[in-house]
Protein backbone atom coordinates (compact mmCIF):
# COMPACT_ATOMS: atom_id res chain seq x y z
CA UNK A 1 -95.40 5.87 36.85
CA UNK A 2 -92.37 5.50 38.11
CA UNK A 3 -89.92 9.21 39.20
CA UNK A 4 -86.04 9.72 38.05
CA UNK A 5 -83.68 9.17 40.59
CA UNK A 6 -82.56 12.63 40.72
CA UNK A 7 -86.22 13.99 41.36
CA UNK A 8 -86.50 11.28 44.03
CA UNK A 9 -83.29 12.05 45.58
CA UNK A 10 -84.37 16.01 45.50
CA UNK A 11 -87.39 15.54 47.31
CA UNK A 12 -85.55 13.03 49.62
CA UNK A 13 -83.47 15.73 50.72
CA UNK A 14 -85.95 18.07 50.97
CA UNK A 15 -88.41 16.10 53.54
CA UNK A 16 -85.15 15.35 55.83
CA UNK A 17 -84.29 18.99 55.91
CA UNK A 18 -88.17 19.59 56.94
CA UNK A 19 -88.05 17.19 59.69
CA UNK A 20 -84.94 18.95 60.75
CA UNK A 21 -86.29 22.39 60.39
CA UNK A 22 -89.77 21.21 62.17
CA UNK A 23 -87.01 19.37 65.44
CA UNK A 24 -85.46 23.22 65.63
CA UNK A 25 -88.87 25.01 65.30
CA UNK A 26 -90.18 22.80 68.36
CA UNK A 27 -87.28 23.29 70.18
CA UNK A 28 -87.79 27.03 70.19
CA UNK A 29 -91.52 26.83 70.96
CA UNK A 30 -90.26 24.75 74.04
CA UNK A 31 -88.27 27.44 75.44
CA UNK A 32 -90.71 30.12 74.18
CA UNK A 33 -93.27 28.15 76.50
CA UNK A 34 -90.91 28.17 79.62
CA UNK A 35 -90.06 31.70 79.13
CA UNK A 36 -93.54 32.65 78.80
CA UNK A 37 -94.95 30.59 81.57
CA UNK A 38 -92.69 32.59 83.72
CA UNK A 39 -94.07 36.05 82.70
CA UNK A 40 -97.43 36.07 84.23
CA UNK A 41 -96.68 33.77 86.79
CA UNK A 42 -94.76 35.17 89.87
CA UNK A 43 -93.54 33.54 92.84
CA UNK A 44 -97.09 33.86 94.62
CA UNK A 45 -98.85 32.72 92.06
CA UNK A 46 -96.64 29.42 91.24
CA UNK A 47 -97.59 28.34 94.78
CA UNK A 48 -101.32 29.49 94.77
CA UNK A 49 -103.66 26.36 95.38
CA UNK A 50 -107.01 29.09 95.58
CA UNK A 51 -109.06 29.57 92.79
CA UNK A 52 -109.01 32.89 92.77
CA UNK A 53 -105.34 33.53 92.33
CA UNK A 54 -104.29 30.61 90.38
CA UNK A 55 -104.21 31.56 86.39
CA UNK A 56 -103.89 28.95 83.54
CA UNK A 57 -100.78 27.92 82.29
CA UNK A 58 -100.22 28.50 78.72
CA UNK A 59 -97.11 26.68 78.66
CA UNK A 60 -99.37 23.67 77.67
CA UNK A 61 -99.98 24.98 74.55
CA UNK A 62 -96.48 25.85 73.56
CA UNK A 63 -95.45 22.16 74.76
CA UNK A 64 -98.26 21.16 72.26
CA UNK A 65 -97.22 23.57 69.57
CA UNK A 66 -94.19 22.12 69.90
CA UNK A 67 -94.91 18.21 69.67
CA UNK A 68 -97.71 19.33 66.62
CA UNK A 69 -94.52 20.58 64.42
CA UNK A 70 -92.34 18.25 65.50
CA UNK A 71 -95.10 15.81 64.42
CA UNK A 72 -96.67 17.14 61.62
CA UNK A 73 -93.37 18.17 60.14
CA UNK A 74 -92.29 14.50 59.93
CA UNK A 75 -95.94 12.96 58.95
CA UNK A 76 -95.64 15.04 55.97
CA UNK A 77 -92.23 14.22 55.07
CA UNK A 78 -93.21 10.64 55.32
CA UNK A 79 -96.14 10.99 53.23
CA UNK A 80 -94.16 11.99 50.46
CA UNK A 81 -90.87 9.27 50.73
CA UNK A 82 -93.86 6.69 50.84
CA UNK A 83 -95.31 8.12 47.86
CA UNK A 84 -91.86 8.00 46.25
CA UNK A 85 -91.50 4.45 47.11
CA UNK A 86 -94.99 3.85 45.43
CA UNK A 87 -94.09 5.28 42.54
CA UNK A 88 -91.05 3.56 42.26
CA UNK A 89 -88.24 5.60 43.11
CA UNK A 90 -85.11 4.71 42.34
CA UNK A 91 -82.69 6.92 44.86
CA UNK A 92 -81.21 4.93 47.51
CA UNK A 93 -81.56 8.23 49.82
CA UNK A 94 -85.63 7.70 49.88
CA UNK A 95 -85.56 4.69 52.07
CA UNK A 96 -83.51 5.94 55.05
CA UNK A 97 -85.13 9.50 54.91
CA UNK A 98 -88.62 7.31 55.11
CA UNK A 99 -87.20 5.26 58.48
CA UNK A 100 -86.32 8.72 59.98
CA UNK A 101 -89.58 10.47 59.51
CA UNK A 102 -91.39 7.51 61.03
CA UNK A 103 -89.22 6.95 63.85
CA UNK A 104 -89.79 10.94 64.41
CA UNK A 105 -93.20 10.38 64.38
CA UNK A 106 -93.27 7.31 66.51
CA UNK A 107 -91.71 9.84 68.98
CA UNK A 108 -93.92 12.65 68.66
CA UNK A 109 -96.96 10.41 69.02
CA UNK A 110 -95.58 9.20 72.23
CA UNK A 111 -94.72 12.32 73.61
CA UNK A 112 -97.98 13.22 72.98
CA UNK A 113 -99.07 10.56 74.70
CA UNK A 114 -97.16 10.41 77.49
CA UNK A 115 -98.14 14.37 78.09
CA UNK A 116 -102.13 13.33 78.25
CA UNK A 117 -100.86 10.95 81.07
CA UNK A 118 -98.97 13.56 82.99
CA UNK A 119 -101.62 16.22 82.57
CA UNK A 120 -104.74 13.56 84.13
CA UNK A 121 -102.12 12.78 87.26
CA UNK A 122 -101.11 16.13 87.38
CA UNK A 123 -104.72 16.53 87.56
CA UNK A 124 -106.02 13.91 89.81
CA UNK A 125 -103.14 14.16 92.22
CA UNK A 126 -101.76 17.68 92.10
CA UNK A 127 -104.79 19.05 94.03
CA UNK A 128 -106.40 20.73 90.89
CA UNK A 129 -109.92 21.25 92.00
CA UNK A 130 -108.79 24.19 93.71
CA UNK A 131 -108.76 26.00 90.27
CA UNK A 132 -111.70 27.38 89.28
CA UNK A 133 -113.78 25.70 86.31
CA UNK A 134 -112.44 28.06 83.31
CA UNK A 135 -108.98 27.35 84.51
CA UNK A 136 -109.15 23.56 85.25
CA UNK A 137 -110.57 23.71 81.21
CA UNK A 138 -107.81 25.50 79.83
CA UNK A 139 -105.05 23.63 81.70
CA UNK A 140 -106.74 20.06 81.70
CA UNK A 141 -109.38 19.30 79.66
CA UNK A 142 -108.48 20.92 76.74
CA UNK A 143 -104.75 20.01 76.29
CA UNK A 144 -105.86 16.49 76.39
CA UNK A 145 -108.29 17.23 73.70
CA UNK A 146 -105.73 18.68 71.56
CA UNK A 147 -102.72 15.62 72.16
CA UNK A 148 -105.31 13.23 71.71
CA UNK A 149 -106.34 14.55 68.23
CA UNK A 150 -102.32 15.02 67.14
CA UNK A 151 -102.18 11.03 68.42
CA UNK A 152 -104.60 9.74 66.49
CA UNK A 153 -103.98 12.11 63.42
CA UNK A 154 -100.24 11.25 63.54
CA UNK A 155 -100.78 7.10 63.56
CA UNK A 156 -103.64 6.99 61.15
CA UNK A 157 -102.25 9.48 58.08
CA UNK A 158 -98.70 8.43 59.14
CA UNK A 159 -99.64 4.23 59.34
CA UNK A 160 -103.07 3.67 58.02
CA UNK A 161 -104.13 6.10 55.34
CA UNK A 162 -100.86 6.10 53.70
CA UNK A 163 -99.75 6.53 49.69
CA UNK A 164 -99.37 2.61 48.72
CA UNK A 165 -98.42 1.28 45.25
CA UNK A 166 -96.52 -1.06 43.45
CA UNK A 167 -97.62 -2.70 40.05
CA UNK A 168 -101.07 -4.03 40.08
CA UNK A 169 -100.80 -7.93 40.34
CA UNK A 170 -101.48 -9.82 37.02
CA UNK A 171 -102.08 -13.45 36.29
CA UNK A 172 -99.19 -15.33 34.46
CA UNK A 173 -100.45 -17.55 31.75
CA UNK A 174 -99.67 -20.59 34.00
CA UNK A 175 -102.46 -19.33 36.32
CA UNK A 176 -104.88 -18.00 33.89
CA UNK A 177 -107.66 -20.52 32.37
CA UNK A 178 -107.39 -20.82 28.81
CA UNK A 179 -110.07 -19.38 26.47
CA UNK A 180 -112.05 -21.28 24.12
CA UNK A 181 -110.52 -20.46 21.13
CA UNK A 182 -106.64 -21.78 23.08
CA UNK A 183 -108.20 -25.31 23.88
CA UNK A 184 -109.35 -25.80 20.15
CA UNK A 185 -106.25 -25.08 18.72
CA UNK A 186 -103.67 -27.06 21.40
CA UNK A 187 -102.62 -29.99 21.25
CA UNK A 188 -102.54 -30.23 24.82
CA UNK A 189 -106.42 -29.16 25.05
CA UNK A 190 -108.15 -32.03 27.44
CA UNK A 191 -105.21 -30.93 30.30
CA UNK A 192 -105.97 -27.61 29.82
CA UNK A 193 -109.45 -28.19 29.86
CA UNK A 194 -109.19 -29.37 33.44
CA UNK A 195 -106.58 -26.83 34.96
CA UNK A 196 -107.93 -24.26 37.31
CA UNK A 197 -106.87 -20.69 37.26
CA UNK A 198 -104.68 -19.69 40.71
CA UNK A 199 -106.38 -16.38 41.99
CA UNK A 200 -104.23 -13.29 43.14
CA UNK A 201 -102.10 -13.23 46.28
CA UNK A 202 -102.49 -9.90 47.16
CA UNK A 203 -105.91 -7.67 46.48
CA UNK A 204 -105.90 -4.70 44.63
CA UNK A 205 -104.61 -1.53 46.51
CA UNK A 206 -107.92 0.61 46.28
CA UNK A 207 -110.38 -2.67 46.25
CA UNK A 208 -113.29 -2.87 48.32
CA UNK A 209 -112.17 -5.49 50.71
CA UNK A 210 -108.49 -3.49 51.02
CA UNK A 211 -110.22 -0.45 51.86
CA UNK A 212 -113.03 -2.13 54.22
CA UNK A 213 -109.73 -3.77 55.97
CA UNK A 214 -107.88 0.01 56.33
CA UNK A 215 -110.97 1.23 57.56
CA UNK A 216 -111.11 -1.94 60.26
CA UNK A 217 -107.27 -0.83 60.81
CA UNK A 218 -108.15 2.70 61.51
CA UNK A 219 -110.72 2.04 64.27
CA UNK A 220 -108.36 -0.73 66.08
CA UNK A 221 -106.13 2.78 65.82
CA UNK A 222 -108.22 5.08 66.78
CA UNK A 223 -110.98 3.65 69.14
CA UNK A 224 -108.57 2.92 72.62
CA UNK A 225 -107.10 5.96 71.82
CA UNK A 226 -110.38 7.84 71.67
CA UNK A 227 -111.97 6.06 74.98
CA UNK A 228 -108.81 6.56 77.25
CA UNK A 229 -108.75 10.61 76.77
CA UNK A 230 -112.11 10.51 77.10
CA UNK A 231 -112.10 8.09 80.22
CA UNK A 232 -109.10 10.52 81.50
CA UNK A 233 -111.40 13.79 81.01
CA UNK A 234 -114.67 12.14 82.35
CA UNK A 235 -112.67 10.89 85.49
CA UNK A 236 -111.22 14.43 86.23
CA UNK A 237 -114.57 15.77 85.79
CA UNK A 238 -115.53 13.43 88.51
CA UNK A 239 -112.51 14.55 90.56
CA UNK A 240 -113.22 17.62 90.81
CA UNK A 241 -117.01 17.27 91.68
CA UNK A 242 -116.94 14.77 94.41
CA UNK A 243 -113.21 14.99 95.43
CA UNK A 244 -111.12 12.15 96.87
CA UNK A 245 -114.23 10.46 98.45
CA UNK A 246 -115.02 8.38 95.22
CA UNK A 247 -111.17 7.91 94.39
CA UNK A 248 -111.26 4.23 94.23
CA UNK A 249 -114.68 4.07 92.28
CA UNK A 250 -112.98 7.15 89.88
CA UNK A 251 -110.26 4.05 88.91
CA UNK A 252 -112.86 1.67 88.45
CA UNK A 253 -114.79 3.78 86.05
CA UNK A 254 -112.23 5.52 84.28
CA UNK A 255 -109.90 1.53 83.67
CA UNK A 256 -113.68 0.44 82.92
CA UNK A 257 -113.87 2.87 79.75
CA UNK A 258 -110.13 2.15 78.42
CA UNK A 259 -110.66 -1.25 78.89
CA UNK A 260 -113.80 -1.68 77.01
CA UNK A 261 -112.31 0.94 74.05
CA UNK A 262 -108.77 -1.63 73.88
CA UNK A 263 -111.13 -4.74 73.69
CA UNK A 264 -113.12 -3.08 70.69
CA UNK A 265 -109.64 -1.59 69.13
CA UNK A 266 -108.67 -5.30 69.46
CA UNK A 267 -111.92 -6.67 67.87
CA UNK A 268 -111.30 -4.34 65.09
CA UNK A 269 -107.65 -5.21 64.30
CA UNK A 270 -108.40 -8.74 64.03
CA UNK A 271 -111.10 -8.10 61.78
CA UNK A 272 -108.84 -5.97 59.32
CA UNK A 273 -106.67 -9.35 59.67
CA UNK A 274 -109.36 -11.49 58.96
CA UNK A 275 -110.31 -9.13 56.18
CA UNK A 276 -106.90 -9.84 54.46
CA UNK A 277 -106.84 -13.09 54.77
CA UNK A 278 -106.53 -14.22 50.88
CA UNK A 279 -103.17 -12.42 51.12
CA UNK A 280 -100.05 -14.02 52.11
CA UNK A 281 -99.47 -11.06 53.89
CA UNK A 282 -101.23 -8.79 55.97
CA UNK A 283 -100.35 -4.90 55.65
CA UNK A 284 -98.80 -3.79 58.42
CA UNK A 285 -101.54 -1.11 59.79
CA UNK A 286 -103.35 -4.52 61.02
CA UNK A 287 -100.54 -5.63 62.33
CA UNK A 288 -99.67 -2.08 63.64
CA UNK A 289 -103.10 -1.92 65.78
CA UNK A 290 -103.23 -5.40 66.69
CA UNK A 291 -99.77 -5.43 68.33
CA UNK A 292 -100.48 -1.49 70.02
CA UNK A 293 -103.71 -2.92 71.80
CA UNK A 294 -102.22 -5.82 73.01
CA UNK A 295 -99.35 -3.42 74.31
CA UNK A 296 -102.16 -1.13 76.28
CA UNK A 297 -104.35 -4.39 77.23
CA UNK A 298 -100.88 -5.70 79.04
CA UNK A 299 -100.44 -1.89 80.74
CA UNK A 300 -104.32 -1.88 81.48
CA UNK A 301 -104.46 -5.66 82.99
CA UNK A 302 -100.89 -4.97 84.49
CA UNK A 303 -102.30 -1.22 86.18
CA UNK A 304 -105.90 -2.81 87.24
CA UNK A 305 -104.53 -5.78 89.22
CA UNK A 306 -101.56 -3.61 91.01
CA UNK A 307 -104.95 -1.34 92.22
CA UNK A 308 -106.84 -4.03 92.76
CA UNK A 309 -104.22 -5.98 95.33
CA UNK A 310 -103.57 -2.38 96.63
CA UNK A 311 -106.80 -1.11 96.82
CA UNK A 312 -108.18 -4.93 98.42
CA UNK A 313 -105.55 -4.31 100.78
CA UNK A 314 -106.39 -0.87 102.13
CA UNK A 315 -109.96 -2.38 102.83
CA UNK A 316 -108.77 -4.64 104.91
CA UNK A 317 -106.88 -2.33 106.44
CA UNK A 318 -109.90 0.12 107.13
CA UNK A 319 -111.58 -2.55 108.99
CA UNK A 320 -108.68 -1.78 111.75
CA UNK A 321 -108.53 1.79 113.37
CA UNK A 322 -105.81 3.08 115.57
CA UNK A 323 -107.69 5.99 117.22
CA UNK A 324 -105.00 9.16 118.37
CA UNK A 325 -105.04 12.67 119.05
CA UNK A 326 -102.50 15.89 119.27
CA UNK A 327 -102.39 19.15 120.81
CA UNK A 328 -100.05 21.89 120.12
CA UNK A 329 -99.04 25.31 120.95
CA UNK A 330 -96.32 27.62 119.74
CA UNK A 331 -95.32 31.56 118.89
CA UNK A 332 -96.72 32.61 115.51
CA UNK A 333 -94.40 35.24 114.75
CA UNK A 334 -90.87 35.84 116.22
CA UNK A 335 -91.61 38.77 118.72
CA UNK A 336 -91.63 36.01 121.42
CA UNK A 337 -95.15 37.69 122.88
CA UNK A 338 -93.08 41.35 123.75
CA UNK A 339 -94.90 42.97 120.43
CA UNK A 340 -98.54 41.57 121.40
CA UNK A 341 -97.57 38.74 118.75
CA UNK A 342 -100.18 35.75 119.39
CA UNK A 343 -100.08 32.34 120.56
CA UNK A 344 -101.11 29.66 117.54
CA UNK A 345 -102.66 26.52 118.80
CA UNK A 346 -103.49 23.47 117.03
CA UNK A 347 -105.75 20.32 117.29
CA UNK A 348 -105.89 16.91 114.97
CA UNK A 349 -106.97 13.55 115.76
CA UNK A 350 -107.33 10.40 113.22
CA UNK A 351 -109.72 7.14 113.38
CA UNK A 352 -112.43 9.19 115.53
CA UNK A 353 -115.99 8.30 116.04
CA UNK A 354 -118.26 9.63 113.08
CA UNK A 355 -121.01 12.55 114.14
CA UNK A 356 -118.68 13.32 117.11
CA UNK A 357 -116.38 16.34 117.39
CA UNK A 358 -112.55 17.38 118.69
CA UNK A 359 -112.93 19.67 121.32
CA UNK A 360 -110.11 22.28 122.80
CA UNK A 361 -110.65 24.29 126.01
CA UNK A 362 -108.00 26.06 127.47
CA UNK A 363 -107.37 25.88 131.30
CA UNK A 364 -107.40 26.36 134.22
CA UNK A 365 -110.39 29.30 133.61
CA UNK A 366 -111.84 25.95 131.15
CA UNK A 367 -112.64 28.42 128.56
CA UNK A 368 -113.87 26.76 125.28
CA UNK A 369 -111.40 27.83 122.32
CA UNK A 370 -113.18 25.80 119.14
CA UNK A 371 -114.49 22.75 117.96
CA UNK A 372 -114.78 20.90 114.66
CA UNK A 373 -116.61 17.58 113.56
CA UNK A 374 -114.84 15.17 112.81
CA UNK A 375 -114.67 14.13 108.92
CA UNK A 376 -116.08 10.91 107.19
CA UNK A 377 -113.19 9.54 107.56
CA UNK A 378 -112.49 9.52 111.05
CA UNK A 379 -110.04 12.65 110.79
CA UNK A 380 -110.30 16.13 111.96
CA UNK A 381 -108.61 19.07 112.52
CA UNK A 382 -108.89 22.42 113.75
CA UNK A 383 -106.25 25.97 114.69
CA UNK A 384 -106.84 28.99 116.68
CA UNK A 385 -104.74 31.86 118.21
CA UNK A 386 -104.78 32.76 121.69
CA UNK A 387 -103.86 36.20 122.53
CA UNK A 388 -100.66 38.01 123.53
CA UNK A 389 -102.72 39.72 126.35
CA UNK A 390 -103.16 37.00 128.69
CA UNK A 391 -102.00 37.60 132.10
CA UNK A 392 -99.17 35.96 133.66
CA UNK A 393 -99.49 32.00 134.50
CA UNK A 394 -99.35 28.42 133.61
CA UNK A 395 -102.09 27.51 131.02
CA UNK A 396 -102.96 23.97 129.72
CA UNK A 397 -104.48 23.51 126.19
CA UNK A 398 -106.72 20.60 126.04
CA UNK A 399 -108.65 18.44 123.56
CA UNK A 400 -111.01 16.18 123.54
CA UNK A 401 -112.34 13.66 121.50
CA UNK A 402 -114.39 10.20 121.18
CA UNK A 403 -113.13 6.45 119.65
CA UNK A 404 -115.32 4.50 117.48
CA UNK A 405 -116.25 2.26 120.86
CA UNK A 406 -116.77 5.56 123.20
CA UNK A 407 -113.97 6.11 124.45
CA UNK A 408 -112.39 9.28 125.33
CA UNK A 409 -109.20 10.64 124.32
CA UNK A 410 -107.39 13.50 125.81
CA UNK A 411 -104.32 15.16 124.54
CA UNK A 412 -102.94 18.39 126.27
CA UNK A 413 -100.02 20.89 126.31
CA UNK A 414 -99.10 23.49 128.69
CA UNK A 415 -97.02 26.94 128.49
CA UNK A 416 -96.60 29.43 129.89
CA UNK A 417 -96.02 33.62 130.04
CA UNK A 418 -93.90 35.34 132.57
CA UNK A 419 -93.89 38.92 134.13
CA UNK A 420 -93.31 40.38 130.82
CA UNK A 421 -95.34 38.35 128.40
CA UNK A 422 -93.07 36.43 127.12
CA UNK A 423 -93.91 32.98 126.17
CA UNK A 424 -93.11 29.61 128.03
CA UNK A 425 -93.04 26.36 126.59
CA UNK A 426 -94.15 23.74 129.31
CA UNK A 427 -94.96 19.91 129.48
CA UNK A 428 -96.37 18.32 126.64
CA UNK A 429 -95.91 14.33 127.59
CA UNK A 430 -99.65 13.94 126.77
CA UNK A 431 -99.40 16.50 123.58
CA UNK A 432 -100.21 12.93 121.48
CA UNK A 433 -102.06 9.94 122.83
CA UNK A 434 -103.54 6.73 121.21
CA UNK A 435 -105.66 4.08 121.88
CA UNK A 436 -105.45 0.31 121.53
CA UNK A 437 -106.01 -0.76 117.60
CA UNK A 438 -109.98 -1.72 116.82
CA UNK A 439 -111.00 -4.28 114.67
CA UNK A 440 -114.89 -3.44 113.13
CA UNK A 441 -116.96 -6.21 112.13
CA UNK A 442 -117.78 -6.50 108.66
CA UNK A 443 -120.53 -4.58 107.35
CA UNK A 444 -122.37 -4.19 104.24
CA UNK A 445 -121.31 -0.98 103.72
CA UNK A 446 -117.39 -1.89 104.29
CA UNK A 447 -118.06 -4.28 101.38
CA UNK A 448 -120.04 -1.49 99.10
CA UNK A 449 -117.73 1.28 99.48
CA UNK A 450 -114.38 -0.54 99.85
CA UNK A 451 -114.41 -3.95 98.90
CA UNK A 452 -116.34 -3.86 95.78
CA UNK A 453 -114.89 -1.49 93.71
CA UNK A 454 -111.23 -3.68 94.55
CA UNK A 455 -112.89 -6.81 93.01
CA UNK A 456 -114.21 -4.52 90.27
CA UNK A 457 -110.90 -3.73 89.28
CA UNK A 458 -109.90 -7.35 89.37
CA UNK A 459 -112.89 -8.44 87.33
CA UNK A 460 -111.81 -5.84 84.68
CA UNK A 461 -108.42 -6.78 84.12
CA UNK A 462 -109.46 -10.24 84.00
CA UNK A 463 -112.44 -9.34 81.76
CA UNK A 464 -109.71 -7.00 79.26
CA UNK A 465 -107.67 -10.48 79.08
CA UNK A 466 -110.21 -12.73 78.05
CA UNK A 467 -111.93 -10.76 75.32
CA UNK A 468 -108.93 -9.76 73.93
CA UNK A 469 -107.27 -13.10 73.81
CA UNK A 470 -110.47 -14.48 72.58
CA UNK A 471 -110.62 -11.75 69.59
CA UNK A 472 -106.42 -12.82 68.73
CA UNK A 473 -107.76 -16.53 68.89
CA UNK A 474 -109.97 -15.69 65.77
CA UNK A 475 -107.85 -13.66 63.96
CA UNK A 476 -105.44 -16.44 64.05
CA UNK A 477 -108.26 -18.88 62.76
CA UNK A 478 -109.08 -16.30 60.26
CA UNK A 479 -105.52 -15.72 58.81
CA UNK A 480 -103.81 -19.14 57.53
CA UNK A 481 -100.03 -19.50 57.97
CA UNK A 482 -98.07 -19.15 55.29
CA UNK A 483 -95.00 -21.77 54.99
């Protein structure tokens, strides 16, 4: 049934002044969310990396607040200019009102998207396992829970599930075969006798194979989406249990997932194709998912070989070590050591031999200050204050430490105090010392823990390629060209 133009043209005008009012309503949560994130959140806390003192930040949920209305404020008026343009409305005001709420919603949805991505490196990089588990859920996990759902919700009512119409397609008498009684009575009956009725073009809009085909749509929609916040919440999870030891494994798994969710988004877009193809033209929520998963395959394939090369490359580079070590010593507070203000000291060395330790003595009296081991990775580091008390003198700090092939490194610094305690920088030529580069032989666990999980990453991307190209290959068998 078709609408008058001025009820169309009414209703036009009212979904353009609700995306308008929904831009201006998320532009105030927006600044509600930075005032608000400022309230709780002094300039203590804004630095805090402990999990004691660090509190969530509900900014988040403004910025989502915000996106949601911007979003859902524009799906809805695009719901209804489509349903106009079902119905047959006549007002030329529908049409342009209809681009603008998509292209609103095209820009929510990426927001949206682009904020999941910011809050997993944010994340993953930020040093976030410092927070403590409640507030790691309430900045992290949930947020991408919540911009994933307005995603997805946003593409599939706005793009998939959306009001269609148009007249239902009918035969013309050219294409329908001729009933008994018409061949008895023409004169023309033995042609008509052997003509054969044309079928439709297009299905029906609510017939089974149209809405097994939507459905087909809506998974090659839905299912990346799905698998890469999932992938991004599973891999912080991971994160923040093991830390940076697993990083490179953490890619693997986490590109593993999203890959494996694009190839079956893919495998379901062609099939929607291949489920349309008696039309002459597939709907363009096929299209729509094909052409987004081959988008996120390129990113995917393009992200896993750039880690790959990189990652490949650092494992070379771990097979070489370039052992060093550093002493230091200076005033911790300004009082120069008149006030009884201490002496810091401080200790580091990189490339070290594993199970050994960095050890600092002070001399001459070769008094032991501290020791630490050194860390899986060859690195270790370790501070201490010396007293304000000591007596009058030249001091030396010292530390010691062993290379991967046993051999010793030494780094020291003197100072000094003078009749009245005040501190005396000295000599510190030997404050940082090296030794030659070493190249380790290859070992099976060099190829387990570094090695590996670079040619993983490889494999995937080229894995992601294939499948997916093969799965466009048969929708392309599946739908004929039309000339």
């Amino acid at each position: 049934m078709e609408i008058s133009q001025r009820a169309s043209r009414s209703i036009a005008r009212r979904s353009l002044l609700l995306v308008l009012g929904a831009a201006v309503v998320a532009w105030l949560l927006f600044v509600a969310g930075v005032y608000v994130d400022m309230l709780p959140r002094g300039a203590a806390d804004a630095y805090a990396t402990d999990a004691e003192s660090r509190s969530p930040e509900f900014s988040r949920y403004f910025m989502f607040a915000a996106v949601a209305v911007l979003g859902l404020g524009s799906l809805i008026a695009l719901r209804r200019t489509s349903g106009l343009r079902a119905r047959g409305a006549q007002s030329a005001l529908v049409r342009p009102v209809q681009l603008f709420a998509g292209g609103t919603l095209i820009v929510a949805a990426s927001i949206s998207a682009s904020i999941c991505m910011v809050l997993f490196f944010d994340g993953f990089l930020g040093g976030s396992g410092a927070a403590s588990p409640l507030t790691q859920t309430v900045d992290l996990y949930v947020p991408i829970v919540l911009h994933t759902a307005l995603v997805v919700t946003l593409v599939l009512a706005g793009f998939v599930f959306v009001p269609r119409g148009g007249p239902v397609p009918t035969a013309t008498p050219a294409t329908v075969a001729p009933s008994a009684q018409e061949l008895a009575q023409s004169p023309h009956s033995e042609a008509l006798q052997h003509s054969t009725p044309v079928q439709h073009s297009t299905p029906l809009p609510h017939s089974p194979e149209s809405l097994q085909a939507q459905r087909s749509a809506a998974r090659g929609f839905a299912v990346p989406l799905v698998t890469a916040s999932a992938a991004l919440i599973a891999g912080l999870i991971v994160a923040d249990l093991t830390g940076s030891a697993t990083q490179v494994w953490l890619w693997t798994l986490v590109l593993a997932v999203i890959g494996g969710g694009i190839v079956a988004g893919t495998i379901s877009a062609a099939r929607a194709l291949a489920q349309q193809s008696h039309s002459q033209r597939p709907r363009g929520a096929a299209v729509g998912a094909k052409n987004l998963n081959f988008v996120l395959s390129i990113v995917l394939v393009g992200s896993a070989a750039i880690l790959a090369l990189g990652y490949g490359s650092s494992a070379v580079n771990a097979l070489t070590s370039s052992p060093w070590l550093s002493v230091g010593v200076f005033e911790s507070g300004p009082g120069n050591g008149v006030d009884g203000e201490p002496l810091t000291w401080t200790a580091s060395g990189g490339d070290l031999e594993l199970g050994t330790s960095i050890t600092v003595t002070m001399q001459p009296a070769d008094i032991e200050l501290d020791t630490v081991a050194v860390g899986r990775d060859g690195w270790g580091d370790i501070s201490g204050t010396l007293p304000a008390e000591d007596e009058p003198g030249d001091y030396v700090i010292e530390a010691h430490a062993l290379t991967e092939d046993g051999r010793e490194l030494k780094a020291s610094a003197s100072f000094g105090r003078n009749a009245d305690g005040v501190f005396m920088s000295g000599e510190s030529a030997d404050a940082y010392v090296t030794a030659p580069a070493l190249v380790s032989p290859i070992s099976a666990h060099w190829v387990f823990s570094d090695l590996l999980p670079a040619g993983l990453l490889l494999l995937i991307a080229a894995a992601v390629t294939g499948l997916s190209i093969t799965a466009r290959a048969r929708e392309r068998q599946a739908v004929p060209s039309v000339s």
